[in-house]
Protein backbone atom coordinates (compact mmCIF):
# COMPACT_ATOMS: atom_id res chain seq x y z
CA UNK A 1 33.17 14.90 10.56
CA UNK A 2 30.50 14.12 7.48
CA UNK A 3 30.22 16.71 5.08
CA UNK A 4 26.96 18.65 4.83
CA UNK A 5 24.51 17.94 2.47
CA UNK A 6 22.98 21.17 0.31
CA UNK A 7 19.85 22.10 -0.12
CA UNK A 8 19.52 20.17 -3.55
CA UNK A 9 20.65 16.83 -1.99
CA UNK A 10 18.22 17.01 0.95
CA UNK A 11 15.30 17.60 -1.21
CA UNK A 12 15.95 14.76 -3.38
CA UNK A 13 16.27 13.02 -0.27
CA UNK A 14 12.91 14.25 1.37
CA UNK A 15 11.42 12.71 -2.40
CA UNK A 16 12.71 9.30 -2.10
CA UNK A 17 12.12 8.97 1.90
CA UNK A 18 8.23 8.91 2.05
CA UNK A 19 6.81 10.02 5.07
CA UNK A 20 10.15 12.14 5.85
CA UNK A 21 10.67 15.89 5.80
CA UNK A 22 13.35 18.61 6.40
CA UNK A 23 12.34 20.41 9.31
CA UNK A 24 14.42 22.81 11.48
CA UNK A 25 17.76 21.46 10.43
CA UNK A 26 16.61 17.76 10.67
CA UNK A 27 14.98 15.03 9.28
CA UNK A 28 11.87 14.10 11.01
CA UNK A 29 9.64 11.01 10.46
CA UNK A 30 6.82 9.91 12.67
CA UNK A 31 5.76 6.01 12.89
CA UNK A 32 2.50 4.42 13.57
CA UNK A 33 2.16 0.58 14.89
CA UNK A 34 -0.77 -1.75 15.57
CA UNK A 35 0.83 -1.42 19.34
CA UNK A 36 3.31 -0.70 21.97
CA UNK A 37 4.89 -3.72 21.29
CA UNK A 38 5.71 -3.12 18.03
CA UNK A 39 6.82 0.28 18.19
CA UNK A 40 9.14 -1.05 21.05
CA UNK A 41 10.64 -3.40 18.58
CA UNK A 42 11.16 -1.09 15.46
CA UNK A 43 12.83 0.80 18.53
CA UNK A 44 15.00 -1.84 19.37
CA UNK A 45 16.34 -2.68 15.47
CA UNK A 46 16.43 0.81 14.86
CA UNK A 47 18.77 0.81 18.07
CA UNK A 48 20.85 -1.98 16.56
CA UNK A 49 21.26 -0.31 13.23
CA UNK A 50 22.17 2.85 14.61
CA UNK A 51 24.77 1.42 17.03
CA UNK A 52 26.43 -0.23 14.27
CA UNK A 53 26.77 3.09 12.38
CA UNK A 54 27.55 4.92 15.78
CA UNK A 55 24.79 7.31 14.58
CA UNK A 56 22.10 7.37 17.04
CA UNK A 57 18.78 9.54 16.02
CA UNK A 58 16.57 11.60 18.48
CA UNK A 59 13.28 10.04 19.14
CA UNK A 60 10.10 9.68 20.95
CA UNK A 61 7.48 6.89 21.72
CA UNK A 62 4.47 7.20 22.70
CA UNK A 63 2.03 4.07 23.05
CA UNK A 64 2.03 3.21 19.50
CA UNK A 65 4.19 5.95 18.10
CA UNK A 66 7.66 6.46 17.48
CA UNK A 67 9.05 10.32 16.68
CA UNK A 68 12.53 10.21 14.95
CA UNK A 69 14.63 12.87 14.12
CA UNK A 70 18.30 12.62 12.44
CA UNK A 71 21.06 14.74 12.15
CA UNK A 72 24.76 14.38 12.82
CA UNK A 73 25.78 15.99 15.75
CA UNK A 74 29.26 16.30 14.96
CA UNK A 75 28.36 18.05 11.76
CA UNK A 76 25.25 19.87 13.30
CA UNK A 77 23.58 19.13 10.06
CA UNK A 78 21.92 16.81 7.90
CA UNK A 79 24.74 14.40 5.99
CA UNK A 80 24.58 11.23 3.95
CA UNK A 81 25.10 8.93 7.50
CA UNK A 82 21.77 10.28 7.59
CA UNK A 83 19.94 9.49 4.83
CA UNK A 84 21.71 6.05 5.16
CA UNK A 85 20.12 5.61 8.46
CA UNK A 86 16.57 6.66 7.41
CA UNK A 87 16.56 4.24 4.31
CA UNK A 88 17.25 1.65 7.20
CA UNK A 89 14.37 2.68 9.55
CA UNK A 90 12.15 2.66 6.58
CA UNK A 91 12.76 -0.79 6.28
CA UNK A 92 12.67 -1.63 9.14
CA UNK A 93 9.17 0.23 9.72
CA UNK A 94 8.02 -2.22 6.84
CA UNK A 95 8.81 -5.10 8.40
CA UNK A 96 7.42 -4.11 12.05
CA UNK A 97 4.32 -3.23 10.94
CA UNK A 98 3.38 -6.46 9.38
């Protein structure tokens, strides 16, 4: 089980994740593509990331947007495997939007 972060941790967080916020216990980002196909793919190396952690997010897609939220269920909380995991999908947002 990860250890939770505290409130001072996730707000430094939220500062160096742009386009993330602490909401409701989670992390929550929202992603916008050119199209469904690459908001499918971000989904897919998201899903590859994530399965190599064994930390899979909650998500959403809808045409061209993708919905993520993170938290570790074990922990019901918000831990470093989850800031770790949104530093990835920000890059990997970079790279699928080009």
């Amino acid at each position: 089980m990860e250890h939770p972060l505290k409130k001072e941790e996730l707000n430094d967080a939220v500062k160096i994740l742009p386009g993330w916020d602490y909401v409701e216990g989670r992390l929550c980002s929202e992603f916008q593509f050119k199209n469904f196909v690459q908001a499918f793919s971000f989904m897919t190396g998201v899903a590859l990331e994530a399965e190599k952690m064994n930390h899979h997010p909650d998500w959403s897609n809808s045409f061209n947007v993708v919905r993520i939220s993170l938290v570790s269920h074990d922990s019901d909380c918000v831990t470093d495997k989850d800031i770790l995991l949104a530093r990835k999908i920000q890059q990997l947002a970079a790279v699928y939007k080009d």
